[in-house]
Protein backbone atom coordinates (compact mmCIF):
# COMPACT_ATOMS: atom_id res chain seq x y z
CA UNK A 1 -76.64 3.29 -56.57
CA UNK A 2 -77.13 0.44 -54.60
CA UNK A 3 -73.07 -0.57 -54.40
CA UNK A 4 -72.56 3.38 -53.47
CA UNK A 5 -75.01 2.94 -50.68
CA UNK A 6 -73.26 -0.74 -49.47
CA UNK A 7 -69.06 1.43 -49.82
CA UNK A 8 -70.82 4.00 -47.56
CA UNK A 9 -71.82 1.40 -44.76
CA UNK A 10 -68.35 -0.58 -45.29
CA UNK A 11 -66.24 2.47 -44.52
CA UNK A 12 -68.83 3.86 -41.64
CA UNK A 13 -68.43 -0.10 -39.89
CA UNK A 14 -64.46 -0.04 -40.43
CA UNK A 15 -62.90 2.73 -40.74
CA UNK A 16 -60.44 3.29 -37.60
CA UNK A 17 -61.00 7.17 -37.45
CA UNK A 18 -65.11 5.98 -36.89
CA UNK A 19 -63.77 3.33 -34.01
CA UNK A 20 -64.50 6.02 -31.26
CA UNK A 21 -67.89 7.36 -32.66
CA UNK A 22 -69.22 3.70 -33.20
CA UNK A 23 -68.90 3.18 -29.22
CA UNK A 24 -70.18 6.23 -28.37
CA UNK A 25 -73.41 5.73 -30.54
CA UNK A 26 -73.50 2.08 -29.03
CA UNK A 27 -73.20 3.17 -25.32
CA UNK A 28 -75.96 5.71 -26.06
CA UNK A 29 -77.93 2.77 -27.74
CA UNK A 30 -77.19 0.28 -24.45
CA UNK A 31 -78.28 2.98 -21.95
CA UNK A 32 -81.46 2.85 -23.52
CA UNK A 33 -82.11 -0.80 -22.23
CA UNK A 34 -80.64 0.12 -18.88
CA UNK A 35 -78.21 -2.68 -17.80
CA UNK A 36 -79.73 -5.24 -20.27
CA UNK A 37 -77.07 -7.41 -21.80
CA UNK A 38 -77.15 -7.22 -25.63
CA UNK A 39 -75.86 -9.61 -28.27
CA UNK A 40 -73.33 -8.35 -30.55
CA UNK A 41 -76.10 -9.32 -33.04
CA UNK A 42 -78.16 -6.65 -32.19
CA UNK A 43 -75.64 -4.27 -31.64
CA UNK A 44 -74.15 -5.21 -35.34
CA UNK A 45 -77.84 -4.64 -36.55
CA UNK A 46 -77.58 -1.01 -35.31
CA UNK A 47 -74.76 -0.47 -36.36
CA UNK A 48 -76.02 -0.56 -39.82
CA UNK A 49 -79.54 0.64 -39.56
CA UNK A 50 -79.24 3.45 -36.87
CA UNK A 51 -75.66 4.57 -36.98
CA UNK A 52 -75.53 6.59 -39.91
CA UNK A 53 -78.35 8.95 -38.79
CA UNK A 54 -77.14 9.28 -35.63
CA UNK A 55 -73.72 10.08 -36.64
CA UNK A 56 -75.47 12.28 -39.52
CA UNK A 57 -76.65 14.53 -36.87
């Protein structure tokens, strides 16, 4: 189950038809910390903990 799981996040980080819904989630997720510069890090870290749920909904 676990590999399922991992195919799901591969395909949700680079699929092309995602590109636009990935910045949309991460300009929501920037706004939050109002101006504050974040590392790509961070941002890579919600991409795969937050961005399913949010795109879920």
């Amino acid at each position: 189950m676990r590999s399922l799981a991992q195919a799901n996040c591969y395909v949700l980080l680079h699929s092309d038809k995602l590109s636009p819904y990935r910045q949309e989630f991460l300009e929501s997720e920037r706004a939050v910390y109002g101006g504050i510069q974040i590392s790509k890090r961070t941002e890579d870290k919600w991409l795969v903990e937050k961005f399913p749920r949010w795109l879920a909904k």
